[in-house]
Structure formats: C-alpha cells, structure tokens
C-alpha atoms as a PDB file:
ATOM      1  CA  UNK A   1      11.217   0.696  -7.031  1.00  0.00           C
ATOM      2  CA  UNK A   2      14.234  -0.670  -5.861  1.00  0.00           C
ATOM      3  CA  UNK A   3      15.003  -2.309  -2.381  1.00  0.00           C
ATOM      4  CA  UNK A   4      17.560  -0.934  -0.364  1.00  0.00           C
ATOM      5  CA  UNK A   5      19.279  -3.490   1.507  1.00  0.00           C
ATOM      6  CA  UNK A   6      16.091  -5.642   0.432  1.00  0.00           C
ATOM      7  CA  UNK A   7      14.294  -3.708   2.175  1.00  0.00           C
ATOM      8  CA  UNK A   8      11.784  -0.879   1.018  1.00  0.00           C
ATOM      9  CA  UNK A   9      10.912   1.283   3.923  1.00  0.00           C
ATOM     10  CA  UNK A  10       7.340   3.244   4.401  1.00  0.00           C
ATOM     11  CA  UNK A  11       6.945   6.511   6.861  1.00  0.00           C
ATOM     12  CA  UNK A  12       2.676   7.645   6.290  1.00  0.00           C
ATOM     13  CA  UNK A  13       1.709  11.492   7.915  1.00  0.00           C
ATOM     14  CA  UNK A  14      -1.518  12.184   8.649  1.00  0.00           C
ATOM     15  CA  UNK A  15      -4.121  13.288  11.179  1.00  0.00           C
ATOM     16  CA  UNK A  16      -5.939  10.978  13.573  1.00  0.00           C
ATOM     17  CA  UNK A  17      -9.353   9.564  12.126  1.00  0.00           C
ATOM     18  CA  UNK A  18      -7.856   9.643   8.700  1.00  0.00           C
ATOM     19  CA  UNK A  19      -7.155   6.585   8.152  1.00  0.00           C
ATOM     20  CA  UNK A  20      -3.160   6.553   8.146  1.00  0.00           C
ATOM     21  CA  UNK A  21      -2.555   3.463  10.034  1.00  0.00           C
ATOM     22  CA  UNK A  22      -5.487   1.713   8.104  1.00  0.00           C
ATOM     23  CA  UNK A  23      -3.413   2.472   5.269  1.00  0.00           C
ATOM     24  CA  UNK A  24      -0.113   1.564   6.072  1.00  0.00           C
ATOM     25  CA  UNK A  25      -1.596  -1.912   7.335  1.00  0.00           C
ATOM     26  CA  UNK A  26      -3.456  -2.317   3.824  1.00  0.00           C
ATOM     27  CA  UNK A  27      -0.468  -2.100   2.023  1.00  0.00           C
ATOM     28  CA  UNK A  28       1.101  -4.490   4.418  1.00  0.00           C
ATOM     29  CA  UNK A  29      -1.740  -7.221   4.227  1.00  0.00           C
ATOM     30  CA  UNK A  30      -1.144  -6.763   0.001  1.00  0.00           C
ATOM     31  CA  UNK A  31       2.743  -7.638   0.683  1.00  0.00           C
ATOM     32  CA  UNK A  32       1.708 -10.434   2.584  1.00  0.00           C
ATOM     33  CA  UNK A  33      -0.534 -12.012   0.230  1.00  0.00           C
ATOM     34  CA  UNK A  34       2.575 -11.856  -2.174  1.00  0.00           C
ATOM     35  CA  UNK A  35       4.484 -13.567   0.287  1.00  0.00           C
ATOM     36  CA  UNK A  36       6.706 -11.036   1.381  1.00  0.00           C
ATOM     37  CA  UNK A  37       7.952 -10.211   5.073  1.00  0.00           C
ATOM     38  CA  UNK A  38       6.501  -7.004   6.721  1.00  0.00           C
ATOM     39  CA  UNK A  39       6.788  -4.849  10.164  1.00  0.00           C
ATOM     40  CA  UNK A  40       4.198  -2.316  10.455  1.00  0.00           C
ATOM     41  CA  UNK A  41       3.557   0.007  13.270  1.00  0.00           C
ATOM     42  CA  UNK A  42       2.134   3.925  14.191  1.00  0.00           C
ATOM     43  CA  UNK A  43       3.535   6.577  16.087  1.00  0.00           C
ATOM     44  CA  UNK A  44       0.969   8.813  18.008  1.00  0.00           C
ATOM     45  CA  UNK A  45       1.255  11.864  19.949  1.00  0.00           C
ATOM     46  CA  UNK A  46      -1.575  13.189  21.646  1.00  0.00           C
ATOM     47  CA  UNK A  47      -4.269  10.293  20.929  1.00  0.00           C
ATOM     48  CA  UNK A  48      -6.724  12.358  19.544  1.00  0.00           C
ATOM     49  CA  UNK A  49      -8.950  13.065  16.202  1.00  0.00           C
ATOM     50  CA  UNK A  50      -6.977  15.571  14.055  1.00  0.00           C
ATOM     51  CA  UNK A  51      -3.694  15.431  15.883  1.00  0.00           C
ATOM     52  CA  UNK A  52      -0.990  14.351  13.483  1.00  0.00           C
ATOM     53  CA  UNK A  53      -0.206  10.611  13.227  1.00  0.00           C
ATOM     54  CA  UNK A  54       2.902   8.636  11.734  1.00  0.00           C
ATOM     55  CA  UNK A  55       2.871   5.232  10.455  1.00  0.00           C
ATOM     56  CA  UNK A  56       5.605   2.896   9.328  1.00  0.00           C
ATOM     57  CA  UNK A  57       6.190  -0.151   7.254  1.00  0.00           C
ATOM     58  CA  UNK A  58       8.477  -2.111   5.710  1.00  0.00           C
ATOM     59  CA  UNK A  59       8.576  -4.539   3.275  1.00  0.00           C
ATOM     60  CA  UNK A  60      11.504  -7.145   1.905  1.00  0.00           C
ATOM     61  CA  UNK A  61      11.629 -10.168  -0.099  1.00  0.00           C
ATOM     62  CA  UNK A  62      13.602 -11.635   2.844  1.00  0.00           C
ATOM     63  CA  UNK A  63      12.801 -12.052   6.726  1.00  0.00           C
ATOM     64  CA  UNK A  64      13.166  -8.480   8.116  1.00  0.00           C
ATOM     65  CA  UNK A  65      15.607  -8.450  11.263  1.00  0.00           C
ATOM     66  CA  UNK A  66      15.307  -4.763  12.618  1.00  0.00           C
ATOM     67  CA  UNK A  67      13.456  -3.721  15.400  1.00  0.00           C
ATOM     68  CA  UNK A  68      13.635  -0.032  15.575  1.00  0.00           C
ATOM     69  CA  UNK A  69      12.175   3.025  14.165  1.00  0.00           C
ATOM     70  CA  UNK A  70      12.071   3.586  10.873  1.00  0.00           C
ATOM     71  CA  UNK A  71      15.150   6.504  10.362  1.00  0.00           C
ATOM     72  CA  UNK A  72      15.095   7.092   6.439  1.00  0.00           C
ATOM     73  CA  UNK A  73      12.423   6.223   4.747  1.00  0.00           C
ATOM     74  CA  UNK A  74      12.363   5.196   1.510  1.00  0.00           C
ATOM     75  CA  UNK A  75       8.906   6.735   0.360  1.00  0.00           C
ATOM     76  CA  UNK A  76       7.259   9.623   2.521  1.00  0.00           C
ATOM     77  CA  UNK A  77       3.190   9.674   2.275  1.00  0.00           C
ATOM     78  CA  UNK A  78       1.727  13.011   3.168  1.00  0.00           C
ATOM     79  CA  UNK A  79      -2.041  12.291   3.389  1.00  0.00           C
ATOM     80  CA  UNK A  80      -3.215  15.556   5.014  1.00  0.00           C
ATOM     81  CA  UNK A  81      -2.109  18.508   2.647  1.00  0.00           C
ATOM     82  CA  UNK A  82      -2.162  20.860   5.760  1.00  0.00           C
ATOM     83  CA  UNK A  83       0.553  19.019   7.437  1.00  0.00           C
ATOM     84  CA  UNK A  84       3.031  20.407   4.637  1.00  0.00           C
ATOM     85  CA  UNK A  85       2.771  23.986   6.843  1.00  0.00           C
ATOM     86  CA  UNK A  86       3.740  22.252  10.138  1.00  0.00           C
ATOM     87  CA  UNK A  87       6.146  19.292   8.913  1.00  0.00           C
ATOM     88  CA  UNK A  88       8.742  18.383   6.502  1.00  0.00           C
ATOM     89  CA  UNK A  89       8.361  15.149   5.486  1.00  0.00           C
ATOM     90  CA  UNK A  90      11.610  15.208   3.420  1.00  0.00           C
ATOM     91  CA  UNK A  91      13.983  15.943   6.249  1.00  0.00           C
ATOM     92  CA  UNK A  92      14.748  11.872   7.584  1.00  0.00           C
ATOM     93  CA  UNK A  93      13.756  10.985   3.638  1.00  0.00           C
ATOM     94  CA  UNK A  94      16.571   8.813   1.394  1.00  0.00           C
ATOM     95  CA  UNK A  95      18.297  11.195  -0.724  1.00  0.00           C
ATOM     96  CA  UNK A  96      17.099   9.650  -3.473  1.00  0.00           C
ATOM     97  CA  UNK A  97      13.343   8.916  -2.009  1.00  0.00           C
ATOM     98  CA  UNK A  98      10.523   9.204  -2.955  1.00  0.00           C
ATOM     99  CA  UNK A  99       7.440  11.890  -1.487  1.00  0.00           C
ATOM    100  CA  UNK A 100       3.891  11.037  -1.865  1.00  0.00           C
ATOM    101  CA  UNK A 101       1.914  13.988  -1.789  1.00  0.00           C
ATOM    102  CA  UNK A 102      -2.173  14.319  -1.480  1.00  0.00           C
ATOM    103  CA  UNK A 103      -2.222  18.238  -3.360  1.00  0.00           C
ATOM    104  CA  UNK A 104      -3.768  20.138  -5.740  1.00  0.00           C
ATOM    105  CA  UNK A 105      -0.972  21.641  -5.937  1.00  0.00           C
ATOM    106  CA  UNK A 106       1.791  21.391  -8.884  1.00  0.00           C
ATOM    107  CA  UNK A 107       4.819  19.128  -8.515  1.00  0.00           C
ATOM    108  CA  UNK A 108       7.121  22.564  -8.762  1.00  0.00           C
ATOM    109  CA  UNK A 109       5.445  24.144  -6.340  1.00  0.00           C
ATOM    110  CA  UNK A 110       5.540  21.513  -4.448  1.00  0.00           C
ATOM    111  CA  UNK A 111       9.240  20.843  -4.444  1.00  0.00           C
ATOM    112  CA  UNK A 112       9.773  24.753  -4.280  1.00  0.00           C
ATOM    113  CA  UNK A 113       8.074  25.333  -0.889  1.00  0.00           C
ATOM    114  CA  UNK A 114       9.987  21.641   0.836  1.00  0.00           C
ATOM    115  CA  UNK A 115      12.975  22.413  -1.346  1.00  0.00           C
ATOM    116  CA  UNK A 116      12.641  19.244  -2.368  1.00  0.00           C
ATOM    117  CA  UNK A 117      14.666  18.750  -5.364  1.00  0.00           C
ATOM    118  CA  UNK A 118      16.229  15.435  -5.490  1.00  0.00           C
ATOM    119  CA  UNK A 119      14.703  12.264  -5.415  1.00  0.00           C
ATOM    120  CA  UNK A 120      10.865  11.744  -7.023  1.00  0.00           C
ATOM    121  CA  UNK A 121       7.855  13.591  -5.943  1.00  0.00           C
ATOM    122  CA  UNK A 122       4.087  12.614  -6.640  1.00  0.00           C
ATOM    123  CA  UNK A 123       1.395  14.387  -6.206  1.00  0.00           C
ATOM    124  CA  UNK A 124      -2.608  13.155  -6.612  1.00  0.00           C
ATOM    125  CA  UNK A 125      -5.716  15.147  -5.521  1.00  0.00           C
ATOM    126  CA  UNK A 126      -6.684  12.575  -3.160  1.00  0.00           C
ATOM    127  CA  UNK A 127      -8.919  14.884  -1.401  1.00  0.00           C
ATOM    128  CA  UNK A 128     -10.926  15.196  -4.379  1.00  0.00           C
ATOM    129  CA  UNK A 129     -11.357  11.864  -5.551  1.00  0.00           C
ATOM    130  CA  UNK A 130     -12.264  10.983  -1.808  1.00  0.00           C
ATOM    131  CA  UNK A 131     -14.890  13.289  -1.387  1.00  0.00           C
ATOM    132  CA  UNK A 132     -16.319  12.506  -5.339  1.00  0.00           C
ATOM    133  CA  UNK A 133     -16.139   8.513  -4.901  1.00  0.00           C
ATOM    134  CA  UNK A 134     -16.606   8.469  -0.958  1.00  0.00           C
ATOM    135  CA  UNK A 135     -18.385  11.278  -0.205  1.00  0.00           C
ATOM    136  CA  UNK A 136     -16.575  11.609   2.787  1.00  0.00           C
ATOM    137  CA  UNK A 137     -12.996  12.779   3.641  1.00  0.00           C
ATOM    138  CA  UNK A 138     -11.172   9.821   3.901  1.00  0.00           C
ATOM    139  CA  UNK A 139      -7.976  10.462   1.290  1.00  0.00           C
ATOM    140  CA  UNK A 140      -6.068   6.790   2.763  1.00  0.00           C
ATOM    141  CA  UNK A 141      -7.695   4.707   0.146  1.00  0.00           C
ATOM    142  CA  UNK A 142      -6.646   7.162  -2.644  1.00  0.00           C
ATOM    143  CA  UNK A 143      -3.638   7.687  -1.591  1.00  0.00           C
ATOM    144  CA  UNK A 144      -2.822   4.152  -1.162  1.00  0.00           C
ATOM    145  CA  UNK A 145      -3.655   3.784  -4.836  1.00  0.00           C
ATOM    146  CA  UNK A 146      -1.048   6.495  -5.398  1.00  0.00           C
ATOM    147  CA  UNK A 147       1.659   4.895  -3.584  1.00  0.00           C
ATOM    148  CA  UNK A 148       1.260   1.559  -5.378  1.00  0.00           C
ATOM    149  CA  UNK A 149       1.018   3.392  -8.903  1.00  0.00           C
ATOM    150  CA  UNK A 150       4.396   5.368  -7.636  1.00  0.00           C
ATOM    151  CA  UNK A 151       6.411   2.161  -5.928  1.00  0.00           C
ATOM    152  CA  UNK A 152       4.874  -0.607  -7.702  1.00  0.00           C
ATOM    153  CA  UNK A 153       5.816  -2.644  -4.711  1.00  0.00           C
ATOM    154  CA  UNK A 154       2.266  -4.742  -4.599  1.00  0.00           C
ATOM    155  CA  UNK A 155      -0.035  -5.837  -7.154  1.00  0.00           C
ATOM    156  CA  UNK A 156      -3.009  -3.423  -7.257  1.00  0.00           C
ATOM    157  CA  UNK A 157      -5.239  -6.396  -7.497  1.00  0.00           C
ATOM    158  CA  UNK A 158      -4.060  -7.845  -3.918  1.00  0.00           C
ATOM    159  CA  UNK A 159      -4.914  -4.230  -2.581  1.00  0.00           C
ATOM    160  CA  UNK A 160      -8.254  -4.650  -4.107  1.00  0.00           C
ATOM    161  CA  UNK A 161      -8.416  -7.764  -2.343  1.00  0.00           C
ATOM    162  CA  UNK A 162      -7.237  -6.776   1.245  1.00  0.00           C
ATOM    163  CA  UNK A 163      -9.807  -3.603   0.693  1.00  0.00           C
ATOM    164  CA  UNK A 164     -12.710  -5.796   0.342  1.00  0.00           C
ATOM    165  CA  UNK A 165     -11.561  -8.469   2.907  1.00  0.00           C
ATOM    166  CA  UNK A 166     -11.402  -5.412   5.070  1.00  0.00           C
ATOM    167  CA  UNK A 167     -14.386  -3.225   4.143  1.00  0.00           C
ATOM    168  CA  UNK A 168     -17.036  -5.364   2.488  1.00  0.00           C
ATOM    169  CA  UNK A 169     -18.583  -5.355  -0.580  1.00  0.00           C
ATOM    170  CA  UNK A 170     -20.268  -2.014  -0.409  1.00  0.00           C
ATOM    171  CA  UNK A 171     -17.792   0.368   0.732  1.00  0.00           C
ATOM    172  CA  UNK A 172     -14.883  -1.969  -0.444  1.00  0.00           C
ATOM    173  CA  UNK A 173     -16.098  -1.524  -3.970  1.00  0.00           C
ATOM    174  CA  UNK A 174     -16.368   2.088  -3.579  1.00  0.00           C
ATOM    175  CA  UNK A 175     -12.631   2.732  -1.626  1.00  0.00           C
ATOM    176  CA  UNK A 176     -11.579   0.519  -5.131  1.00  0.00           C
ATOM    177  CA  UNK A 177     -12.891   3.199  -7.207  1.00  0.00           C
ATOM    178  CA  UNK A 178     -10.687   5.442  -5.247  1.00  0.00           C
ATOM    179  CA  UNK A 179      -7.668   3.746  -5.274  1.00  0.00           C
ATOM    180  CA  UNK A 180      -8.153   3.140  -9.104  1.00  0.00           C
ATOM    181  CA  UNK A 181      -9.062   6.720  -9.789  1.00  0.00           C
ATOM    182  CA  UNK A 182      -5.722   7.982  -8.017  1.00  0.00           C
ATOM    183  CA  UNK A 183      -3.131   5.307  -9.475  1.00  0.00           C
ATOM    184  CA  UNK A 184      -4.488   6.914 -13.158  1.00  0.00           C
ATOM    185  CA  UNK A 185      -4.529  10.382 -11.674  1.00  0.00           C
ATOM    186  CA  UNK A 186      -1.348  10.683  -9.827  1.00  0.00           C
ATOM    187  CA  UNK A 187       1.348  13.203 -11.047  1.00  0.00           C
ATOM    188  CA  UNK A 188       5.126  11.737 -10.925  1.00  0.00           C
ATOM    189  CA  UNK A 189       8.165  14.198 -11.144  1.00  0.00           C
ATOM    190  CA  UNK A 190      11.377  12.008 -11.073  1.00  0.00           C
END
C-alpha cells in the first residue's frame, strides 16, 4: 500500500471493551520496531462498555508533522459488524481507500449495502476465528492480522512480537493464532 504524502493514515470502529485502541496501538508499536514515525490516538463518546469507539493512527517513513484529527483515512477498520447499521465508515474514507471489514458477509454485499464501490474492500470472519482460537469475543487481534495481510504496512513477525511483549506467552501465542488465521482467511475485493 502506497503512502500518501508519506503518510498512510488509520481510522479503527469499534465498541468499548473490544479492544480497538489496543489494536490501533499494536500496529503502531510494529511500525515502531521498523523504525518508522507514528501518532496514535482514540476518540470516545460516552466512556462506556459497548458504546462505539474510534481510533486513529498514522504511520510514515518520515517524522509526522500534523497534529489534528485524522479527516480521510486511508484504510477504515470496522471491528464490530453491527456498527455497519449505525455508521458508514466509507463516508471521510480516500476515494481510493481501503475498508476493513470483520463479516460473514460477502464482499458484494458488502459494498452493495455502504455503496461502496471504489477503492478495495476486505472482509474476514474475525468473529469466528476469535471465538474458535480465543474463546472469547475479542475480534482486535484478528482483525489486526487482516489489516496487515490487506496494507502490508508492517512485518507480521514484528506484530507477533509486540503481541507477546504485550500479552505474554500464553495468551500472546494464542492472539498469534488469530492474527495468522485471519491474514490467510481474509477476503480482498480491489
């Protein structure tokens, strides 16, 4: 994936408790391990369990010299699926960006009910693989493993790293299955 302006710019949606901002600052750690220059930062409403949550990021090759919201994002993450009925995470997105999408759903149908239909669009079953490999509901680590597959802008073995620095052994081994298992898994539509 290509910098714009050197500059590749991240905008996550989830719900509190999921693990959005956890996820946004994982793939930030990664960029910094590969000695890249990052700003990332979340965007709550109501600070609360289950009410939506936005995090940002960027990431350049070169020292980063904004300091406001993020406007246009280059990717759009949608970790909660049930989000897609109350937001449109394609409405501030690059016209050509790219929208990460945790679904069962097909790509078309996807980009039928945003009317999405420019740009790429992946979709992984993140829920799934969460609740197979976790046993729990936490979709960040899978779709984190999505996004890199998609944007290729980190090395998945520095995310493997930053998980385990972060998590432990135990569960860090385990959220590596799930990033692994969604980087194979994930559906792109360009």
């Amino acid at each position: 994936m290509s910098f714009t302006e050197g500059i590749l710019e991240f905008e996550w949606h989830g719900r509190g408790g999921q693990g959005v901002v956890t996820a946004n600052q994982l793939l930030g750690s990664a960029a910094l391990k590969e000695g890249k220059y990052i700003q990332a930062f979340p965007e709550f409403g109501p600070e609360r369990t289950g009410a939506p949550v936005k995090a940002f990021l960027r990431i350049s090759d070169k020292v980063i010299n904004i300091y406001s919201q993020v406007q246009h994002p280059d990717v759009s993450i949608v970790i909660d699926p049930t989000l897609l009925s109350l937001i449109n995470p394609v409405e501030r997105l690059k016209e050509n960006g790219t929208l990460i999408v945790n679904s069962n759903k097909k790509p078309k149908d996807i980009r039928d009910e945003l009317n999405f239909h420019h740009g790429k669009l992946a979709v992984v079953n993140a829920s799934e693989i969460a609740l197979s490999i976790l046993k729990r509901m936490f979709y960040n680590t899978p779709m984190l493993g999505a996004v890199v597959a998609v944007t290729q802008v980190v090395k998945l073995a520095n995310i493997e790293d930053v998980v385990l620095e972060r998590f432990g052994e135990k569960l860090g081994s385990l959220n590596i299955q799930a990033i692994k298992k969604a980087a194979e898994e994930v559906l792109i539509d360009e």
